[in-house]
PDB file of N, CA and C in Angstrom:
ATOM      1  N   UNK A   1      -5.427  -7.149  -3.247  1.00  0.00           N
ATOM      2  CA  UNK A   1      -5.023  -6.713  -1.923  1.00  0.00           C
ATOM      3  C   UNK A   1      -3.709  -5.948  -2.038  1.00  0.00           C
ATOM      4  N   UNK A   2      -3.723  -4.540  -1.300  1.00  0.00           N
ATOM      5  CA  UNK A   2      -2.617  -3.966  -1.158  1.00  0.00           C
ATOM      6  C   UNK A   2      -2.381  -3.884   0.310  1.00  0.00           C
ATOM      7  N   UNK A   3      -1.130  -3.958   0.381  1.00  0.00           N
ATOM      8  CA  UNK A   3       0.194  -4.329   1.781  1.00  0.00           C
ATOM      9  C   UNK A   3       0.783  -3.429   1.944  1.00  0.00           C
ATOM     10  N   UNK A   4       0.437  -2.566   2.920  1.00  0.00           N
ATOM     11  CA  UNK A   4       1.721  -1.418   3.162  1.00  0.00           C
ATOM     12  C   UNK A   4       2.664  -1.750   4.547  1.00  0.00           C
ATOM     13  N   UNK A   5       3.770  -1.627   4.276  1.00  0.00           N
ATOM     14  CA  UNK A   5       4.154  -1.574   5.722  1.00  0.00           C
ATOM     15  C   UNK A   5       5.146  -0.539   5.888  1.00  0.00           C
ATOM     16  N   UNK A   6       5.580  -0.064   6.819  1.00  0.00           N
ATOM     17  CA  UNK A   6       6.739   0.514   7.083  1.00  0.00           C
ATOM     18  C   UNK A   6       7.318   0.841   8.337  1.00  0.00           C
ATOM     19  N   UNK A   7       8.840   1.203   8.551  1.00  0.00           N
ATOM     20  CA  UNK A   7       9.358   0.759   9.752  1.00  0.00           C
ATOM     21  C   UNK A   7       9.920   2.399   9.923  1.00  0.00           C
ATOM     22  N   UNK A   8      10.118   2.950  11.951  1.00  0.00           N
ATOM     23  CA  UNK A   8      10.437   3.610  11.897  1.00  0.00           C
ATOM     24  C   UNK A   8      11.843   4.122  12.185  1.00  0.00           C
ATOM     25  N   UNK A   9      12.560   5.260  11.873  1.00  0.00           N
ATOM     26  CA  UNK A   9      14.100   5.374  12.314  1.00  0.00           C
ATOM     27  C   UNK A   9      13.976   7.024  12.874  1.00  0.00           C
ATOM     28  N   UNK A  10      14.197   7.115  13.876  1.00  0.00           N
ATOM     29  CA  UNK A  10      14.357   8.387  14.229  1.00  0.00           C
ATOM     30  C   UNK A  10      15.765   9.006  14.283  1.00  0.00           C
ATOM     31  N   UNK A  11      15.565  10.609  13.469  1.00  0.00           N
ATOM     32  CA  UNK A  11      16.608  11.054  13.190  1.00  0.00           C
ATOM     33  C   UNK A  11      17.478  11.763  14.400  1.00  0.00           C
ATOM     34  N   UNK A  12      18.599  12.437  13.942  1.00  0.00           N
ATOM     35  CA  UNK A  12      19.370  13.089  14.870  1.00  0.00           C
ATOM     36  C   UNK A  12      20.073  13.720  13.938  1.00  0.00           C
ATOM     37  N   UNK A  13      19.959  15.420  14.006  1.00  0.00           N
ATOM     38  CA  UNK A  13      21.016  15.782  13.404  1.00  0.00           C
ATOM     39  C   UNK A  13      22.002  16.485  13.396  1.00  0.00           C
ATOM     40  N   UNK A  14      23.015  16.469  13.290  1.00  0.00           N
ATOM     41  CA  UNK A  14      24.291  16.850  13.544  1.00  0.00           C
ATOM     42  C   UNK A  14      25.364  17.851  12.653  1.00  0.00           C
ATOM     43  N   UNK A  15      25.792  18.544  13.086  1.00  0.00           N
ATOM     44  CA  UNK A  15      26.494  20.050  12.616  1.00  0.00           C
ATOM     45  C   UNK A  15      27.689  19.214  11.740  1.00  0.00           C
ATOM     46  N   UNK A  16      27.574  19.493  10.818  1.00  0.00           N
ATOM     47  CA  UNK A  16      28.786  19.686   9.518  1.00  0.00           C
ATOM     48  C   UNK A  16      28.814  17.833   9.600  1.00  0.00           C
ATOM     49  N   UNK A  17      27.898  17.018   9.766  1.00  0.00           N
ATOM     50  CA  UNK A  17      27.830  15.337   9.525  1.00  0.00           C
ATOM     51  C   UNK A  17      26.310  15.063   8.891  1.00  0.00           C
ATOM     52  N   UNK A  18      26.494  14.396   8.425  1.00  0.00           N
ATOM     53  CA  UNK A  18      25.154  13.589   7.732  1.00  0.00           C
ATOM     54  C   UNK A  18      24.009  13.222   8.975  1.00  0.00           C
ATOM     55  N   UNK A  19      23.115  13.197   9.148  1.00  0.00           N
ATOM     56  CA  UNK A  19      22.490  12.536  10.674  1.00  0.00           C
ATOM     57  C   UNK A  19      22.679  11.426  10.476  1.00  0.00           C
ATOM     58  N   UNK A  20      22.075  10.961  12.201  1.00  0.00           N
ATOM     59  CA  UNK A  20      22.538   9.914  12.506  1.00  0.00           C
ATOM     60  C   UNK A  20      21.048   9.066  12.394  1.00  0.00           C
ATOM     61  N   UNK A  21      20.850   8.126  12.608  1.00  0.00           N
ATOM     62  CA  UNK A  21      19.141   7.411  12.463  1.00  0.00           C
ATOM     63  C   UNK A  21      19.391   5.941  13.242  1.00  0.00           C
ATOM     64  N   UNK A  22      18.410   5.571  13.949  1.00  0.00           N
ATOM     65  CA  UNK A  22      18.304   4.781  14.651  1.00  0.00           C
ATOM     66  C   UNK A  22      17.059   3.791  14.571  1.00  0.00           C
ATOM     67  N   UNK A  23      16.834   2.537  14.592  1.00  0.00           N
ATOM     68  CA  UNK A  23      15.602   1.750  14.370  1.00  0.00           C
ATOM     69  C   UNK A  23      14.934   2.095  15.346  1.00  0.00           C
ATOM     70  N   UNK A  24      13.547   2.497  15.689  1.00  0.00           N
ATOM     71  CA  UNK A  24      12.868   2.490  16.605  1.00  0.00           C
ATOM     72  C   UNK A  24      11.796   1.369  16.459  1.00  0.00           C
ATOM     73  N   UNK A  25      11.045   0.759  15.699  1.00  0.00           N
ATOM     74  CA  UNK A  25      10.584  -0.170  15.607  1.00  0.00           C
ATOM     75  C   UNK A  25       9.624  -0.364  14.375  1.00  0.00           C
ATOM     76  N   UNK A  26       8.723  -1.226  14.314  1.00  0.00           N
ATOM     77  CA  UNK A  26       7.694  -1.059  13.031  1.00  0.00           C
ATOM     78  C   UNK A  26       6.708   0.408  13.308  1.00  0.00           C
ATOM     79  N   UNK A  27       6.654   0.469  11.759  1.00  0.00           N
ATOM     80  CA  UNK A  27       5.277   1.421  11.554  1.00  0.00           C
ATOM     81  C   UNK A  27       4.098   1.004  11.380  1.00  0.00           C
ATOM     82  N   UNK A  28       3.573   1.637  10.609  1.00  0.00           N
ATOM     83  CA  UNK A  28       2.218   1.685  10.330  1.00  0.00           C
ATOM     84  C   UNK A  28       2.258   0.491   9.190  1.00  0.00           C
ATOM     85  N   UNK A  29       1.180  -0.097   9.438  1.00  0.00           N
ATOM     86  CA  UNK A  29       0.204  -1.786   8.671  1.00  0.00           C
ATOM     87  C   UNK A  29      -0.415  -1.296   8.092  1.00  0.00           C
ATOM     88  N   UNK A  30      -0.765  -1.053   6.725  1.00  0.00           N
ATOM     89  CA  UNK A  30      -2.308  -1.254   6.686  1.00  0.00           C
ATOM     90  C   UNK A  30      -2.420  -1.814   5.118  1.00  0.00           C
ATOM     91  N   UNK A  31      -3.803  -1.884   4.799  1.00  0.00           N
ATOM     92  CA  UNK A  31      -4.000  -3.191   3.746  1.00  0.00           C
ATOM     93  C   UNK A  31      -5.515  -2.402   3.060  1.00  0.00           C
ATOM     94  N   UNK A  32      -5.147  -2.367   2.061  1.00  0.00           N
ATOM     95  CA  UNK A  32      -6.250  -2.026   0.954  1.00  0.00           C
ATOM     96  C   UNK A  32      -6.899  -3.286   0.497  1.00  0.00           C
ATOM     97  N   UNK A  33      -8.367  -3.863   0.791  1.00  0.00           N
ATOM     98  CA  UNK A  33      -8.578  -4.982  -0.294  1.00  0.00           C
ATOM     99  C   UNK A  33      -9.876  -4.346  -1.360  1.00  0.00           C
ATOM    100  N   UNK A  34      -9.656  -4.663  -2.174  1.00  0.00           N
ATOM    101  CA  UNK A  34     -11.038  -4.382  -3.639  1.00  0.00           C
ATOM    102  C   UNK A  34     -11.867  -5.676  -3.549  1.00  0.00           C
ATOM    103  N   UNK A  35     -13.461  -5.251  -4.173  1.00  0.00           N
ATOM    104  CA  UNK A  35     -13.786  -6.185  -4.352  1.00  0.00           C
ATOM    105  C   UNK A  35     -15.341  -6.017  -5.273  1.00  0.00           C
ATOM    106  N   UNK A  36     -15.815  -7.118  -5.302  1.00  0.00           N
ATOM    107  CA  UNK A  36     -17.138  -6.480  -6.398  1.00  0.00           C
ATOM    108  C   UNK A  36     -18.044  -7.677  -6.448  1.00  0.00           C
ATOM    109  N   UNK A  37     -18.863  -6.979  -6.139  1.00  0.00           N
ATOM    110  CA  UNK A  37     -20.427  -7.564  -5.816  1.00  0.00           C
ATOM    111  C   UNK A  37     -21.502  -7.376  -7.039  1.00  0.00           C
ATOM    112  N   UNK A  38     -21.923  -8.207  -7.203  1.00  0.00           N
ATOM    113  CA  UNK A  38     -22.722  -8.081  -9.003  1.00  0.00           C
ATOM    114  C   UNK A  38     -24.158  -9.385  -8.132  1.00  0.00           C
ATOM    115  N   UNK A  39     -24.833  -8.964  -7.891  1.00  0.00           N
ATOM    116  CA  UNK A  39     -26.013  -9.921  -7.494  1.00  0.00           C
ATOM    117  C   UNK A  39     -26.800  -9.888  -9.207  1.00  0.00           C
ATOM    118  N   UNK A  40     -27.544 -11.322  -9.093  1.00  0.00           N
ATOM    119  CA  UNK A  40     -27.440 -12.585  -8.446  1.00  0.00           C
ATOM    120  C   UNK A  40     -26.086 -13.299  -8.839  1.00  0.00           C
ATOM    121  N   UNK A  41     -24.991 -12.460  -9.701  1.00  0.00           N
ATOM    122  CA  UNK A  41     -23.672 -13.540 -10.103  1.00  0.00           C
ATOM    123  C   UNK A  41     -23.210 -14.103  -8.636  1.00  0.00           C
ATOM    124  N   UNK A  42     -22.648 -12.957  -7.933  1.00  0.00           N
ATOM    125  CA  UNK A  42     -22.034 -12.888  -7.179  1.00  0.00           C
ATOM    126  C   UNK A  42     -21.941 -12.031  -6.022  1.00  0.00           C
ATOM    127  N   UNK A  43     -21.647 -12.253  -4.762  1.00  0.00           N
ATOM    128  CA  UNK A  43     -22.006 -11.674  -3.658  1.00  0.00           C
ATOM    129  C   UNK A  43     -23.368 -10.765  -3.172  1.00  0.00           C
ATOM    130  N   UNK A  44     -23.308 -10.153  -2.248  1.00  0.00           N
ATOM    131  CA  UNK A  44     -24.459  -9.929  -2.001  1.00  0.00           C
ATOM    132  C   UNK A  44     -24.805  -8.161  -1.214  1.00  0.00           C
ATOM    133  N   UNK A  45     -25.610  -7.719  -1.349  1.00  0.00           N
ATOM    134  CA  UNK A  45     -25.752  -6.135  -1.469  1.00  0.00           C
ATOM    135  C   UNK A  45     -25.734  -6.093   0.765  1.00  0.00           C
ATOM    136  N   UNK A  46     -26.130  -7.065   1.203  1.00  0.00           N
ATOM    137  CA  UNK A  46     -25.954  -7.277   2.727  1.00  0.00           C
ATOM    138  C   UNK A  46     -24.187  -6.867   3.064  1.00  0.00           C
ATOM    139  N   UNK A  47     -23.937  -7.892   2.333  1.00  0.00           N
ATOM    140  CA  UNK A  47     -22.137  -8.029   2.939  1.00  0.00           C
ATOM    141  C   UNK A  47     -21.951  -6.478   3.184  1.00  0.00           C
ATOM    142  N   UNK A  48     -21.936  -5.238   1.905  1.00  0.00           N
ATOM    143  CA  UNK A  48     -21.314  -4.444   2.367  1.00  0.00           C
ATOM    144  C   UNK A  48     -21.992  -3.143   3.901  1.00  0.00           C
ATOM    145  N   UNK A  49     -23.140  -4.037   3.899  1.00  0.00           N
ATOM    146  CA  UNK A  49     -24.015  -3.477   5.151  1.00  0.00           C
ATOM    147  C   UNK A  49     -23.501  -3.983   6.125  1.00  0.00           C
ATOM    148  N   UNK A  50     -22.820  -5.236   5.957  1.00  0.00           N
ATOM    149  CA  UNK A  50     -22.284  -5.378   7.653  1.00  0.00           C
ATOM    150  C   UNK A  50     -20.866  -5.271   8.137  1.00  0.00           C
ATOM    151  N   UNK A  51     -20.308  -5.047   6.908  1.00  0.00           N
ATOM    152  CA  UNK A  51     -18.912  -4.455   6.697  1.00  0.00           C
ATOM    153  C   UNK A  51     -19.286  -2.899   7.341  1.00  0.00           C
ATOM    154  N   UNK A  52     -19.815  -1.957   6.776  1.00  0.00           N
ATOM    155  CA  UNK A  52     -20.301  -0.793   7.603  1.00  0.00           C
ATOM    156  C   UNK A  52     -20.507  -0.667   9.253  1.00  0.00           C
ATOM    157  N   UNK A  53     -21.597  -2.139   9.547  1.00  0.00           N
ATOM    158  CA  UNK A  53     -21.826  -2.106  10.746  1.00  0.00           C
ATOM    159  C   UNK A  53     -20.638  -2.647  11.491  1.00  0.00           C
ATOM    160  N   UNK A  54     -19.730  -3.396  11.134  1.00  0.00           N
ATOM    161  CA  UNK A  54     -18.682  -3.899  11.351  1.00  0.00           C
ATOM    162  C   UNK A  54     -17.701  -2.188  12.285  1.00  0.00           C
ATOM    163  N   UNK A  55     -17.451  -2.116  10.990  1.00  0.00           N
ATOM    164  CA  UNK A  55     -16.605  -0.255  10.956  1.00  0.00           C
ATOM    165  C   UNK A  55     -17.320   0.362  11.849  1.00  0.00           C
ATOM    166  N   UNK A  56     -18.759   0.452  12.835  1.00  0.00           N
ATOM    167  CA  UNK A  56     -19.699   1.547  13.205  1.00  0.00           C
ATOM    168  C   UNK A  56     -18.688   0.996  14.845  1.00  0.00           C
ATOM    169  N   UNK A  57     -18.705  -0.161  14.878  1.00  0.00           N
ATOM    170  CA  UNK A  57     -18.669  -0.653  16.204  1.00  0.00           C
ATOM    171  C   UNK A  57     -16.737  -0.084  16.365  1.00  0.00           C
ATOM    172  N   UNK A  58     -15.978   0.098  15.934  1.00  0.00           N
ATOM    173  CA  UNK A  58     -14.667   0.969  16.470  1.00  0.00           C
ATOM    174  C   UNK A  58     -13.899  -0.095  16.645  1.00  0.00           C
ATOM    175  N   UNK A  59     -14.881  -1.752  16.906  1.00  0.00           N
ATOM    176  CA  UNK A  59     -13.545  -2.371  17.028  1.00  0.00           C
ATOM    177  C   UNK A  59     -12.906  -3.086  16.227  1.00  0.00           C
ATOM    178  N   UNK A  60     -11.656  -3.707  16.931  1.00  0.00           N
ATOM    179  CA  UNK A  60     -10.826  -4.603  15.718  1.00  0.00           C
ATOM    180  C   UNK A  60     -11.105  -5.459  14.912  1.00  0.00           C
ATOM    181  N   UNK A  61     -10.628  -6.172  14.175  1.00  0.00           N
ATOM    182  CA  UNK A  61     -10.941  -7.433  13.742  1.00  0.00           C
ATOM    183  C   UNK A  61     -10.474  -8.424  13.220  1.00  0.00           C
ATOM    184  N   UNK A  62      -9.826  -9.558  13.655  1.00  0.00           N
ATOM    185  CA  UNK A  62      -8.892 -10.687  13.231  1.00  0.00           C
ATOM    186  C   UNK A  62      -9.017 -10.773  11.768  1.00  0.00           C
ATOM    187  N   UNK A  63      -7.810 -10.502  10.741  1.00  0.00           N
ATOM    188  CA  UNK A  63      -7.876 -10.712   9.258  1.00  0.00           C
ATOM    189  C   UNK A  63      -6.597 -12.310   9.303  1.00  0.00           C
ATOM    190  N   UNK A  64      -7.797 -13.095   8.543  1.00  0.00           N
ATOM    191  CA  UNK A  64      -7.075 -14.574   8.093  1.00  0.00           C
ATOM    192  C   UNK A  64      -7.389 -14.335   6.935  1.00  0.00           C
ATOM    193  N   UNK A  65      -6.112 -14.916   6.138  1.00  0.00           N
ATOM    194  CA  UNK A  65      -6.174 -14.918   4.724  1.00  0.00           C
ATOM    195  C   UNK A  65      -6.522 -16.383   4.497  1.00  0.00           C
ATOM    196  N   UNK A  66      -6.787 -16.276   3.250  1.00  0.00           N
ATOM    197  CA  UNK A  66      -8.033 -17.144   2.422  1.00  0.00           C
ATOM    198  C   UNK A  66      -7.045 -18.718   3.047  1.00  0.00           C
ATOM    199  N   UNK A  67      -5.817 -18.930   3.200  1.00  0.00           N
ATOM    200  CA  UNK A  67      -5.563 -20.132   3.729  1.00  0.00           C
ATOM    201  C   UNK A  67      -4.895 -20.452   4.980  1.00  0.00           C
ATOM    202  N   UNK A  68      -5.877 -19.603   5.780  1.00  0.00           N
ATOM    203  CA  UNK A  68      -5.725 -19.766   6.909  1.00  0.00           C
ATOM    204  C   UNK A  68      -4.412 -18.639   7.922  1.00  0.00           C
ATOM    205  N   UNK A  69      -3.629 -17.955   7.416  1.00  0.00           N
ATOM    206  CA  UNK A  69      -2.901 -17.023   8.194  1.00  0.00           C
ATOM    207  C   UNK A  69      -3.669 -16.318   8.696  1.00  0.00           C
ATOM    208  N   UNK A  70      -3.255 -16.098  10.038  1.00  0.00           N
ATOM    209  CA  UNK A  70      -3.599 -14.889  10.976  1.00  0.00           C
ATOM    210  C   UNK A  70      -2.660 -13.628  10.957  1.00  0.00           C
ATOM    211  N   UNK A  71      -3.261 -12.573  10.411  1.00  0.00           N
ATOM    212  CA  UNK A  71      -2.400 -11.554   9.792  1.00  0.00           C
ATOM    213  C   UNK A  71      -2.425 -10.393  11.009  1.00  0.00           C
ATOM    214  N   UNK A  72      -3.296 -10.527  11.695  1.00  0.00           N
ATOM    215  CA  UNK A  72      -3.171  -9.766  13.125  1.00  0.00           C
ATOM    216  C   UNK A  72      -4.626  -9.278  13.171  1.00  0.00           C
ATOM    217  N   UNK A  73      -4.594  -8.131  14.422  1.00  0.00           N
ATOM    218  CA  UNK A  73      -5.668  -7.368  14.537  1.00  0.00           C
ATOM    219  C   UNK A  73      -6.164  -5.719  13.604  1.00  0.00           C
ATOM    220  N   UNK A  74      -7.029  -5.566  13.104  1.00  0.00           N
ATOM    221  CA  UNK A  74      -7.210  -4.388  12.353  1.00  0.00           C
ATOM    222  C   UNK A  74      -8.126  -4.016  12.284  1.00  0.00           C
ATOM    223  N   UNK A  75      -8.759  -2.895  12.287  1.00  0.00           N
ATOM    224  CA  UNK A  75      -9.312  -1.709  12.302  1.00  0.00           C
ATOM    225  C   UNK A  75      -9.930  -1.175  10.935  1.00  0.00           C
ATOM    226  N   UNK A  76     -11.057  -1.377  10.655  1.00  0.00           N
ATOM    227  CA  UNK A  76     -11.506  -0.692   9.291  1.00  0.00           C
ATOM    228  C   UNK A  76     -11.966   0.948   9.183  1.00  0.00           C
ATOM    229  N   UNK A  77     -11.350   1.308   8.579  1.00  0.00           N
ATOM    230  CA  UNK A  77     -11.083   2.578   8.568  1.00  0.00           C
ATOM    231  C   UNK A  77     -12.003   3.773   7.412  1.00  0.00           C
ATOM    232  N   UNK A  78     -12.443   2.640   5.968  1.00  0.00           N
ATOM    233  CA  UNK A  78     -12.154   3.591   5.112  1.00  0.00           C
ATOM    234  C   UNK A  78     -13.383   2.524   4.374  1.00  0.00           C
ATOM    235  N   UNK A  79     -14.527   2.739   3.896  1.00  0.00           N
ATOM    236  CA  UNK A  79     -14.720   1.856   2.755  1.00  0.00           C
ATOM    237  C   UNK A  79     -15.551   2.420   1.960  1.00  0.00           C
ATOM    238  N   UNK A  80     -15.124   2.754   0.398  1.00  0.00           N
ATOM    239  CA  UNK A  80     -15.651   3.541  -0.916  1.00  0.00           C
ATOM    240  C   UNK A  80     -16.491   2.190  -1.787  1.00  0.00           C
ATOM    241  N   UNK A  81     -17.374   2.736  -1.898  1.00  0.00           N
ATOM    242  CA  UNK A  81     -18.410   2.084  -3.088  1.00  0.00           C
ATOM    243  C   UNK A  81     -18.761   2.760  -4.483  1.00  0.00           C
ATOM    244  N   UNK A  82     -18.566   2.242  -5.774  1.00  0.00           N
ATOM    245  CA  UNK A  82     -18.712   2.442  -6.617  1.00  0.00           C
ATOM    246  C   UNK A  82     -19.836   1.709  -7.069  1.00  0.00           C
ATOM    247  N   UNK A  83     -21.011   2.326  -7.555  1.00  0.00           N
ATOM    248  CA  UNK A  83     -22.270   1.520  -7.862  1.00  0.00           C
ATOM    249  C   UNK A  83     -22.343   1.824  -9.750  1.00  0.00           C
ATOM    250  N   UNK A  84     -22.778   1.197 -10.591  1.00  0.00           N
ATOM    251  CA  UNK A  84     -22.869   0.946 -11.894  1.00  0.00           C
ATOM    252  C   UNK A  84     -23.884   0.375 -12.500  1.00  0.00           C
ATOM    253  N   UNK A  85     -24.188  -0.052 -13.526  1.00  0.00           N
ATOM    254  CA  UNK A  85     -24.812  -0.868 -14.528  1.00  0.00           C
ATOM    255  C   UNK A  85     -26.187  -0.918 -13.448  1.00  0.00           C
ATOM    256  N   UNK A  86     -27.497  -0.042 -13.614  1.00  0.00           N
ATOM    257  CA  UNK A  86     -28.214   0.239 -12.743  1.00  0.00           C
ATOM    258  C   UNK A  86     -29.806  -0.639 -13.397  1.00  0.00           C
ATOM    259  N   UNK A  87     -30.199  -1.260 -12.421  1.00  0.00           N
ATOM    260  CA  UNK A  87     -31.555  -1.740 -13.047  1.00  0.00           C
ATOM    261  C   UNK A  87     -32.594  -0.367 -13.209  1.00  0.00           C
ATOM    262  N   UNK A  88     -33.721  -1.107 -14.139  1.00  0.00           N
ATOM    263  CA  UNK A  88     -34.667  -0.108 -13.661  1.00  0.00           C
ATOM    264  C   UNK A  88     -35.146   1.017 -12.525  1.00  0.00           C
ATOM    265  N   UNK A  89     -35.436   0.163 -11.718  1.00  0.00           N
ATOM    266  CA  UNK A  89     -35.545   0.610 -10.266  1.00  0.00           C
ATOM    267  C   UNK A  89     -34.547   1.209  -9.750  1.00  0.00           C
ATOM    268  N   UNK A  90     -33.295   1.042 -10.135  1.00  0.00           N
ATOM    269  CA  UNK A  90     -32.476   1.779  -9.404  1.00  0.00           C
ATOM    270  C   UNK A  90     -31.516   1.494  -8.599  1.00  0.00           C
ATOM    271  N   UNK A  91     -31.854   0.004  -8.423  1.00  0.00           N
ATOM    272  CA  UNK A  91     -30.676  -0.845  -7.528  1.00  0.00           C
ATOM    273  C   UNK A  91     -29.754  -1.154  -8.116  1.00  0.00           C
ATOM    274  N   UNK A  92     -28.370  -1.229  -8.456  1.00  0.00           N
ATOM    275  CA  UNK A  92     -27.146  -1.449  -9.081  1.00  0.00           C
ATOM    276  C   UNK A  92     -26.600  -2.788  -9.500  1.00  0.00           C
ATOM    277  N   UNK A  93     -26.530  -2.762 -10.264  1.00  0.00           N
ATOM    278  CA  UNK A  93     -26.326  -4.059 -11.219  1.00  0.00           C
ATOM    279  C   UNK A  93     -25.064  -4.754 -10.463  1.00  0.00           C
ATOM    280  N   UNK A  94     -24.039  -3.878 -10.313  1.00  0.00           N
ATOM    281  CA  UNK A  94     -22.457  -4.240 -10.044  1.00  0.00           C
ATOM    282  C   UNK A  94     -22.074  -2.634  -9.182  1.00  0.00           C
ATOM    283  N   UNK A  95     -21.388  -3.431  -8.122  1.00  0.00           N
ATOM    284  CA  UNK A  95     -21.266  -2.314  -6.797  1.00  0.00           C
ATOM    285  C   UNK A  95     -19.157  -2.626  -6.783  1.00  0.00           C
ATOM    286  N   UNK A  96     -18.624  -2.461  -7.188  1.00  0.00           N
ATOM    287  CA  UNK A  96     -17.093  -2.234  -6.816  1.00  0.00           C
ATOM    288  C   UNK A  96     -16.853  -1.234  -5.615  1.00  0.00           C
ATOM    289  N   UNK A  97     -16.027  -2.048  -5.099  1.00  0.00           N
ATOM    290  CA  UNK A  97     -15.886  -1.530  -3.771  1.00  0.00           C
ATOM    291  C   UNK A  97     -14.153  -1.628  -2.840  1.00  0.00           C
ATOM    292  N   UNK A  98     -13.835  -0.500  -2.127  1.00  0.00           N
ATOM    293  CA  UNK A  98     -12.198  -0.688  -1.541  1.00  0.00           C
ATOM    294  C   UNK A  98     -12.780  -0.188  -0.093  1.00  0.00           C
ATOM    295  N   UNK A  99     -11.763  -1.476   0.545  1.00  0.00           N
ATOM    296  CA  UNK A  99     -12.217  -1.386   2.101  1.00  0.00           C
ATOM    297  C   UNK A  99     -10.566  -1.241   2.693  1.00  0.00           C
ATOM    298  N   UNK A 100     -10.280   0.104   3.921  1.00  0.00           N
ATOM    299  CA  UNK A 100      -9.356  -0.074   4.003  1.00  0.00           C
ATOM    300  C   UNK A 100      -9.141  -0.400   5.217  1.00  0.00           C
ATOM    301  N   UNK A 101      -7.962  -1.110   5.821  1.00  0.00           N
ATOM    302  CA  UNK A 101      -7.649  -1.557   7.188  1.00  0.00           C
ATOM    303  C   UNK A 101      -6.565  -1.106   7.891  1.00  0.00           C
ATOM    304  N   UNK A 102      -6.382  -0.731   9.439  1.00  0.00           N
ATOM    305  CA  UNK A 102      -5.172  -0.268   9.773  1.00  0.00           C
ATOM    306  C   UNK A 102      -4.774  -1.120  11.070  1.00  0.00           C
ATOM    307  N   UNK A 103      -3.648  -1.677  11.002  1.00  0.00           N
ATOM    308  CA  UNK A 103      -3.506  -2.264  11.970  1.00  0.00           C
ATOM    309  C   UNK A 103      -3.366  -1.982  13.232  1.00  0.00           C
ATOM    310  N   UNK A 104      -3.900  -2.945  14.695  1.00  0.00           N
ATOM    311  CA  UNK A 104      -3.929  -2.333  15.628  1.00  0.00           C
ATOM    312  C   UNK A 104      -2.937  -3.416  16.597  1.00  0.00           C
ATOM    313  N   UNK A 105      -2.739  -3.175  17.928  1.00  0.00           N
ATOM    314  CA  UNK A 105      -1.990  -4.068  18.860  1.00  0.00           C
ATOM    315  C   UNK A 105      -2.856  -5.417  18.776  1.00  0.00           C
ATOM    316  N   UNK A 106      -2.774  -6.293  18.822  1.00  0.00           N
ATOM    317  CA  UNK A 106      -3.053  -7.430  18.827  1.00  0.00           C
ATOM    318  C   UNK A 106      -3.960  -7.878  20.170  1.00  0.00           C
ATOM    319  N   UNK A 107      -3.308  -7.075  21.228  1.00  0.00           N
ATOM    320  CA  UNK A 107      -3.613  -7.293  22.812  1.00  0.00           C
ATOM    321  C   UNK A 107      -5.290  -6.103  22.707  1.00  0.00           C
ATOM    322  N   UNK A 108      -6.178  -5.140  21.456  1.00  0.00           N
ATOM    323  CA  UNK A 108      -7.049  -4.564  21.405  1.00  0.00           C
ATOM    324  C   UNK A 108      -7.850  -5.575  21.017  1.00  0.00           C
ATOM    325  N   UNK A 109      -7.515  -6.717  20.393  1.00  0.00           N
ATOM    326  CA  UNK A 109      -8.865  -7.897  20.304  1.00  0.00           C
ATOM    327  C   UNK A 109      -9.127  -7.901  22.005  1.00  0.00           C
ATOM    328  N   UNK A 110      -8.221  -8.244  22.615  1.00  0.00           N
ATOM    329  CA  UNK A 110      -8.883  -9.034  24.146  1.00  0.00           C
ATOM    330  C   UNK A 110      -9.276  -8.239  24.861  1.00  0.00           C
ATOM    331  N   UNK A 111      -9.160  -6.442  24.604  1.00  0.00           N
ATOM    332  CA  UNK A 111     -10.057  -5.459  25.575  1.00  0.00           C
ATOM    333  C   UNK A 111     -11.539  -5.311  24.753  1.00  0.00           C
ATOM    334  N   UNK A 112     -11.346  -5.470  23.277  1.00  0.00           N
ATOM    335  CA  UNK A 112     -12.292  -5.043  22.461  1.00  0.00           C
ATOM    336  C   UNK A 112     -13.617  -6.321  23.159  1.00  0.00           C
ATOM    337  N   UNK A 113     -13.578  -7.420  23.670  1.00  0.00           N
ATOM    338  CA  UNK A 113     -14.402  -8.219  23.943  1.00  0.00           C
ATOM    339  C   UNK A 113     -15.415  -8.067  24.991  1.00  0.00           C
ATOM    340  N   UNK A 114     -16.322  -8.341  24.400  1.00  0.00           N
ATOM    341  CA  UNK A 114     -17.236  -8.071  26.156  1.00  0.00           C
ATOM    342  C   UNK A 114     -17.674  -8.600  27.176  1.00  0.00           C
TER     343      UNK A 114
END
């Protein structure tokens, strides 16, 4: 898992002085996770179908980490598949995969509901 965060300062600048910069508040969230699916070892060729359908629907989605934190609301944005080691047929032995997330207001879970 990759963690980006960053905060913003808006500038001001000023004749024969260095500018001036001011906190305006947080930036942009967002979170890269990897991952890899190898059936029958491990995971399953569905998951990344509903991860897709997940992403089709626009809305957010509560990310808890594996012990329990609520990391906020987010938005899947981005997700690349790498397919490999191919059976006969053609179905992929081992699928590596990066899903990316961007964070959203927290208060878009409770409009996102129906």
């Amino acid at each position: 898992m990759t963690h980006d965060l960053s905060w913003r300062h808006a500038r001001t600048e000023r004749v024969g002085a260095i500018a001036t910069s001011q906190f305006v508040g947080p930036g942009d969230d967002s979170i890269q996770l990897s991952g890899l699916i190898a059936p029958p070892l491990t995971g399953q060729y569905s998951s990344l179908a509903t991860l897709r359908e997940m992403a089709d629907t626009g809305r957010p989605w509560a990310l808890v980490t594996g012990d329990g934190l609520l990391l906020g609301a987010f938005a899947i944005t981005t997700l690349k598949e790498t397919q490999s080691l191919f059976f006969p047929d053609g179905t992929p032995r081992k699928v590596e995969f990066q899903l990316g997330l961007e964070r959203v207001p927290d208060e878009a879970m409770a409009e996102a509901q129906p």
